[in-house]
C-alpha atoms as a PDB file:
ATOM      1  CA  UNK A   1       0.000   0.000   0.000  1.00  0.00           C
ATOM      2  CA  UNK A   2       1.477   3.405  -0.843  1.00  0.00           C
ATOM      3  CA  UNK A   3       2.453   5.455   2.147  1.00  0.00           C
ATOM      4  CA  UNK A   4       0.586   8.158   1.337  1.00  0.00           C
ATOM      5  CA  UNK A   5      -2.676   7.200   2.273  1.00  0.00           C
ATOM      6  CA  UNK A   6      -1.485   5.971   5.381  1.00  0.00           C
ATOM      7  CA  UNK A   7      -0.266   9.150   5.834  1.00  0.00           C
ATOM      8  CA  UNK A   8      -3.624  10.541   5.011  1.00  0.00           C
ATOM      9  CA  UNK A   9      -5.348   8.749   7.966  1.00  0.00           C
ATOM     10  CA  UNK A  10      -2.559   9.714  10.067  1.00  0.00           C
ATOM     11  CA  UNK A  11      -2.529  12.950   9.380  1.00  0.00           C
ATOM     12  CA  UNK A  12      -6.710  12.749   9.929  1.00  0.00           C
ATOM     13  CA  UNK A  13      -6.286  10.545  13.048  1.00  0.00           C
ATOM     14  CA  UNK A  14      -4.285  13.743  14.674  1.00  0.00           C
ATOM     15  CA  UNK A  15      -6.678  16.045  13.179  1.00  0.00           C
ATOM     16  CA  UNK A  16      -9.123  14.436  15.406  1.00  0.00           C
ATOM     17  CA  UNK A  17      -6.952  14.226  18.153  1.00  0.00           C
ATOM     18  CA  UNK A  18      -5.876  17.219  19.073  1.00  0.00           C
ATOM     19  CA  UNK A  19      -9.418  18.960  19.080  1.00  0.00           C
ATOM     20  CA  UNK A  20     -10.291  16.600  21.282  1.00  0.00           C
ATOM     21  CA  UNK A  21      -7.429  16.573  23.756  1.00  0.00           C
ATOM     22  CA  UNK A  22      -8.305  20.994  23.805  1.00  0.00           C
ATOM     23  CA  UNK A  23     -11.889  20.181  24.285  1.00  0.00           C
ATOM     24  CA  UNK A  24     -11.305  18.163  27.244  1.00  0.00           C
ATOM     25  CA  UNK A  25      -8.735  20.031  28.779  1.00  0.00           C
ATOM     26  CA  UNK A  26      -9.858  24.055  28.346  1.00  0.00           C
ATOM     27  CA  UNK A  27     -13.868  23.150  27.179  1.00  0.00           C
ATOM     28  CA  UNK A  28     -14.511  20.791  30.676  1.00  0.00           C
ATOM     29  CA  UNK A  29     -13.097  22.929  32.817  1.00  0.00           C
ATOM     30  CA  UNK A  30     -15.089  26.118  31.269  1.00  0.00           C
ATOM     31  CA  UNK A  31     -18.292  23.969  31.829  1.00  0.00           C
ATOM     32  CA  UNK A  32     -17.858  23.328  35.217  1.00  0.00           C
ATOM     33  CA  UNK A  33     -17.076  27.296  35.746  1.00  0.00           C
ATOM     34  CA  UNK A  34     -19.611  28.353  33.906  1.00  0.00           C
ATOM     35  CA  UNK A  35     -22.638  26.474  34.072  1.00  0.00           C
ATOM     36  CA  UNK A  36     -25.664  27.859  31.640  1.00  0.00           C
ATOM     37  CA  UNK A  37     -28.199  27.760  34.381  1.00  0.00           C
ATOM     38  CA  UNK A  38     -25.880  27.323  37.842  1.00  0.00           C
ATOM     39  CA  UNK A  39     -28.707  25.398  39.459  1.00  0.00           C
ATOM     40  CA  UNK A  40     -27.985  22.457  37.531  1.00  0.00           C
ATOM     41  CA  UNK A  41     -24.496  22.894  38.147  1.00  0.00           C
ATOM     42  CA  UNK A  42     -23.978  19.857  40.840  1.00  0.00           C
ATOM     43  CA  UNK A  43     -25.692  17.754  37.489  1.00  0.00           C
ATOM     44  CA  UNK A  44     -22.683  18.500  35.655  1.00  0.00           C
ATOM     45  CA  UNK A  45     -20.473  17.107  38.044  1.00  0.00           C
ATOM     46  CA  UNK A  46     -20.583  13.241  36.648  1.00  0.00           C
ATOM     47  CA  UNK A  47     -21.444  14.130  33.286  1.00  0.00           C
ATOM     48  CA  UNK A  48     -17.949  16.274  32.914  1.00  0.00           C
ATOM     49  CA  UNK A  49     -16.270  13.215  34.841  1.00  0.00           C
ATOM     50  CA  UNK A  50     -17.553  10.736  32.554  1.00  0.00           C
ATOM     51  CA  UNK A  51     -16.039  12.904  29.714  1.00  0.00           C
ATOM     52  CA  UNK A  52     -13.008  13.083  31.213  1.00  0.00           C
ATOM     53  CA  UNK A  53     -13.337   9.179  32.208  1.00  0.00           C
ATOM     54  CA  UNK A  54     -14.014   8.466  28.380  1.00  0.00           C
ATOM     55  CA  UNK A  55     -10.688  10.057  27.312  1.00  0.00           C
ATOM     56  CA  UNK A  56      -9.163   7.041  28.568  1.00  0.00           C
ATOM     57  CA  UNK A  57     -10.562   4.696  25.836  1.00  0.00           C
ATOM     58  CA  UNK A  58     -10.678   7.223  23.004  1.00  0.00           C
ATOM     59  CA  UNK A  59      -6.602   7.587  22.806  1.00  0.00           C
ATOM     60  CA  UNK A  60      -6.008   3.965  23.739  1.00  0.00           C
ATOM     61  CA  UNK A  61      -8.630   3.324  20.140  1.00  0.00           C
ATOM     62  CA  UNK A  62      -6.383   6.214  18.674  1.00  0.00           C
ATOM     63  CA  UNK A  63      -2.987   4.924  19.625  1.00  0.00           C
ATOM     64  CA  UNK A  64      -3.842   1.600  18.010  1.00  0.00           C
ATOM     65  CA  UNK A  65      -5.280   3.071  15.007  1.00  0.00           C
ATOM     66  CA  UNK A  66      -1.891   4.452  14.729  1.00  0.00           C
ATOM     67  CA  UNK A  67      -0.162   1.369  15.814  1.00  0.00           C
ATOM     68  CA  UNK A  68      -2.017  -0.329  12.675  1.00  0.00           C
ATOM     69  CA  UNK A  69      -1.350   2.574  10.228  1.00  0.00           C
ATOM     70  CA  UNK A  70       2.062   2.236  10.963  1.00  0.00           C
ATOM     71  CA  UNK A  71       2.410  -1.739  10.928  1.00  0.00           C
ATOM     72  CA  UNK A  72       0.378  -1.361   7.128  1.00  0.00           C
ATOM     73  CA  UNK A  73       3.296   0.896   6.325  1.00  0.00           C
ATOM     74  CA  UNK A  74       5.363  -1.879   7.209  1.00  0.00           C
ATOM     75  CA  UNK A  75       3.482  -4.606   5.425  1.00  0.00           C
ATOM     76  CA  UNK A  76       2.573  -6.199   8.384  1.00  0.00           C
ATOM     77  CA  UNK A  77      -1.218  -5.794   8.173  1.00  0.00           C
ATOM     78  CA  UNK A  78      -1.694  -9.478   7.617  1.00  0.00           C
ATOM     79  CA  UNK A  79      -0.385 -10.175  11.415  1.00  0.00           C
ATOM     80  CA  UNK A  80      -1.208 -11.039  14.582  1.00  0.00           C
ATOM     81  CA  UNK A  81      -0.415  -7.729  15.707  1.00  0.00           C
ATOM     82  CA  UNK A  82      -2.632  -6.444  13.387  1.00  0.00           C
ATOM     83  CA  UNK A  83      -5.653  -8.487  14.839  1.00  0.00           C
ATOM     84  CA  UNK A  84      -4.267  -7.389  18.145  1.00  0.00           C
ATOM     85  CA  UNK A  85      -4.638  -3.767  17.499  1.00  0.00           C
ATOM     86  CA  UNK A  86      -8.118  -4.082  15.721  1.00  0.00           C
ATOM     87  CA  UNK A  87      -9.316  -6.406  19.493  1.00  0.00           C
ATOM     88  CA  UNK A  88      -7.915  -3.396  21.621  1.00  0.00           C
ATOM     89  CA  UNK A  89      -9.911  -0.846  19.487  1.00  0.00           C
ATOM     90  CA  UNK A  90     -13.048  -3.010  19.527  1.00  0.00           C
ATOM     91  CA  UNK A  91     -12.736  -3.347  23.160  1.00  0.00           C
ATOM     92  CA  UNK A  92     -12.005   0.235  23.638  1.00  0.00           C
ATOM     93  CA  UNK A  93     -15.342   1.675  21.620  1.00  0.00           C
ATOM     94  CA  UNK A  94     -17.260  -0.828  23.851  1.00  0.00           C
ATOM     95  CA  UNK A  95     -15.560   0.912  26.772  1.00  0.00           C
ATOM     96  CA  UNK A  96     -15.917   4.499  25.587  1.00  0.00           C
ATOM     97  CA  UNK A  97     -19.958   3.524  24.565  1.00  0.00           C
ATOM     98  CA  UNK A  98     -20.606   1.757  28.164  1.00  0.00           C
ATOM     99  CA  UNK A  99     -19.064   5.538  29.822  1.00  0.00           C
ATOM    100  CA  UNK A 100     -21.668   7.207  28.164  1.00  0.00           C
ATOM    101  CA  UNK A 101     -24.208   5.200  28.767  1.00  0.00           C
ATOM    102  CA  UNK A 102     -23.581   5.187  31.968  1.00  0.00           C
ATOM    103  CA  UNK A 103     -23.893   9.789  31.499  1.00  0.00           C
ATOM    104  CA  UNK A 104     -27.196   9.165  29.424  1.00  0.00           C
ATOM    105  CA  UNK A 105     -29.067   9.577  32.946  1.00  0.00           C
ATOM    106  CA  UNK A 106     -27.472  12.525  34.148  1.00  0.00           C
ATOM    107  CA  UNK A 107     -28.347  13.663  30.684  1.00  0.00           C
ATOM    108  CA  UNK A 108     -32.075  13.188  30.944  1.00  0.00           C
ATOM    109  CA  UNK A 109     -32.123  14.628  34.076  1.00  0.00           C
ATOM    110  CA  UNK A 110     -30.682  17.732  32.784  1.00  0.00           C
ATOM    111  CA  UNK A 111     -33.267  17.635  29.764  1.00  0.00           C
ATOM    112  CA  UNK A 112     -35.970  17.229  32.202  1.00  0.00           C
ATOM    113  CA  UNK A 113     -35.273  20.192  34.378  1.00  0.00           C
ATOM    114  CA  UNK A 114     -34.471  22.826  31.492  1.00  0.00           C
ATOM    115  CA  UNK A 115     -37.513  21.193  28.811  1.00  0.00           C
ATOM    116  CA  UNK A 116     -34.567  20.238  25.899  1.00  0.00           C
ATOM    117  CA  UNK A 117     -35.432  17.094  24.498  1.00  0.00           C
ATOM    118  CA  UNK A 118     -32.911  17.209  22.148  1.00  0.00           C
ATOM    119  CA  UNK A 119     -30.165  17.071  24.578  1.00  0.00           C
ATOM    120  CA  UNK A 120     -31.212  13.528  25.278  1.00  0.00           C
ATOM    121  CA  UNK A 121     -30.432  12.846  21.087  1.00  0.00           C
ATOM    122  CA  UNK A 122     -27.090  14.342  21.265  1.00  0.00           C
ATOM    123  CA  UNK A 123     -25.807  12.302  24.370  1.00  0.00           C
ATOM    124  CA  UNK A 124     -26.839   9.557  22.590  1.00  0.00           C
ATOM    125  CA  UNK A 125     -24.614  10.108  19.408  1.00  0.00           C
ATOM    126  CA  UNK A 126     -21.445   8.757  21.167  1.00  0.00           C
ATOM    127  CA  UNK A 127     -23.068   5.672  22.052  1.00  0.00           C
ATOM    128  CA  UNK A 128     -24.095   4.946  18.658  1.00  0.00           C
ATOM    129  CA  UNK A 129     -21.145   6.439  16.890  1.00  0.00           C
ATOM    130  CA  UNK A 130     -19.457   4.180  19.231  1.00  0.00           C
ATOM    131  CA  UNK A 131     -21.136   0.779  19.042  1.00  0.00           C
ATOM    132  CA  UNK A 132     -20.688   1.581  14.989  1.00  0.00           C
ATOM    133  CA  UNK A 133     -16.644   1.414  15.389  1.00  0.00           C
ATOM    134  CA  UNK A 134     -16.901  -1.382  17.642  1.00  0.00           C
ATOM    135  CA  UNK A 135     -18.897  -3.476  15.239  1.00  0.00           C
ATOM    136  CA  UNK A 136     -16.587  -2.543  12.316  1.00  0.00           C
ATOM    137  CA  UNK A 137     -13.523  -2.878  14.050  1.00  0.00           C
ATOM    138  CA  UNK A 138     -15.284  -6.989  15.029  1.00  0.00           C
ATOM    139  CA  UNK A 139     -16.059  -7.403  11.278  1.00  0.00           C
ATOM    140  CA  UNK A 140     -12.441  -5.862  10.407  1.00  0.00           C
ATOM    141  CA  UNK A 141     -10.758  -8.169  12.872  1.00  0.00           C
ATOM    142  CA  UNK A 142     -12.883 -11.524  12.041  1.00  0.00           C
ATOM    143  CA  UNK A 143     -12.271 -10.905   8.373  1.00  0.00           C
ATOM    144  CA  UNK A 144      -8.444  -9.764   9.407  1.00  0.00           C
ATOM    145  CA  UNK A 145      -8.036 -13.376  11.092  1.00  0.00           C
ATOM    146  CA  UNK A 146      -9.389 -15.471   7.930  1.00  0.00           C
ATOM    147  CA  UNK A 147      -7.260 -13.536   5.921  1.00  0.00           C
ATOM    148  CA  UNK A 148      -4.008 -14.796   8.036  1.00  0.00           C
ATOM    149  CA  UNK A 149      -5.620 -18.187   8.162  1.00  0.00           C
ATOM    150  CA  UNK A 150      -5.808 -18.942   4.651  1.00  0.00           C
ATOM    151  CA  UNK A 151      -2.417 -17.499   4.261  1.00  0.00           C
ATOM    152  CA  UNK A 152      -0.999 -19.630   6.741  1.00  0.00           C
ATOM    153  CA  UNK A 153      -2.242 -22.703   5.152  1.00  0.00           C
ATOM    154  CA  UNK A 154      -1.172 -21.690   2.179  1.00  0.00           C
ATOM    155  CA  UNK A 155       2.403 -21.403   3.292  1.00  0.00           C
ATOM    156  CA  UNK A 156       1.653 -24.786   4.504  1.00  0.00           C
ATOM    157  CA  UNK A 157       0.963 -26.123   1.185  1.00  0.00           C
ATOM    158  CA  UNK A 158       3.706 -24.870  -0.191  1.00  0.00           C
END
């Protein structure tokens, strides 16, 4: 595969990144300072920890996407390590989805109290957006591991 498209996702993968890192860092602590109506303010408590706690799984997904990026610039994308990489990311969307589900009430309770329905909708985007990586990071992996199995019995053969 020609580097450059690998360079392509890393160059998006950081893209990504960073925004995220300055969100969590300068936009949580702004939150918590300035509430938009201060008597919800002790709701945003585990809601802002959960977004911090979620951090945790988003860079260990991103630090293996860049772990595989840089083992298919290798040619080592028909690998263990490879498979490896793609379990950790599955594992860490199911992670980062169970964290906000576990916000989701917090959520409703804060869409309750100021009449915003639609708040409920956008705490739910994570989860899906989630549960979508997690599945194609599964398929990626299961189809990943045939791959290596037919090559390996057809070194075999050989």
């Amino acid at each position: 595969m020609k580097r450059g498209s690998t360079l392509f996702l890393k160059l998006a993968l950081i893209i990504v990144g960073i925004p995220v890192l300055v969100l969590a860092v300068v936009g949580g602590i702004w939150l918590l300072n300035n509430p938009a109506n201060p008597d919800f303010a002790h709701i945003l408590y585990p809601i802002v920890g959960g977004m911090y706690v979620s951090i945790i799984p988003f860079y260990m997904a991103f630090y293996q996407a860049f772990k595989l990026l840089n083992y298919i610039d290798r040619n080592q994308a028909f690998s263990q390590i490879s498979v490896d990489a793609l379990t950790k990311i599955k594992y860490s969307a199911i992670i980062f989805s169970i964290v906000y589900v576990a916000i989701i009430p917090f959520v409703y309770i804060i869409a309750e109290l100021d009449d915003a329905p639609g708040l409920i909708i956008i705490g739910a985007m994570p989860i899906f957006a989630s549960l979508v990586i997690a599945v194609f990071a599964a398929v990626l992996q299961k189809l990943l591991q045939e791959a290596i199995n037919i090559k390996s019995e057809n070194d075999l053969t050989v």
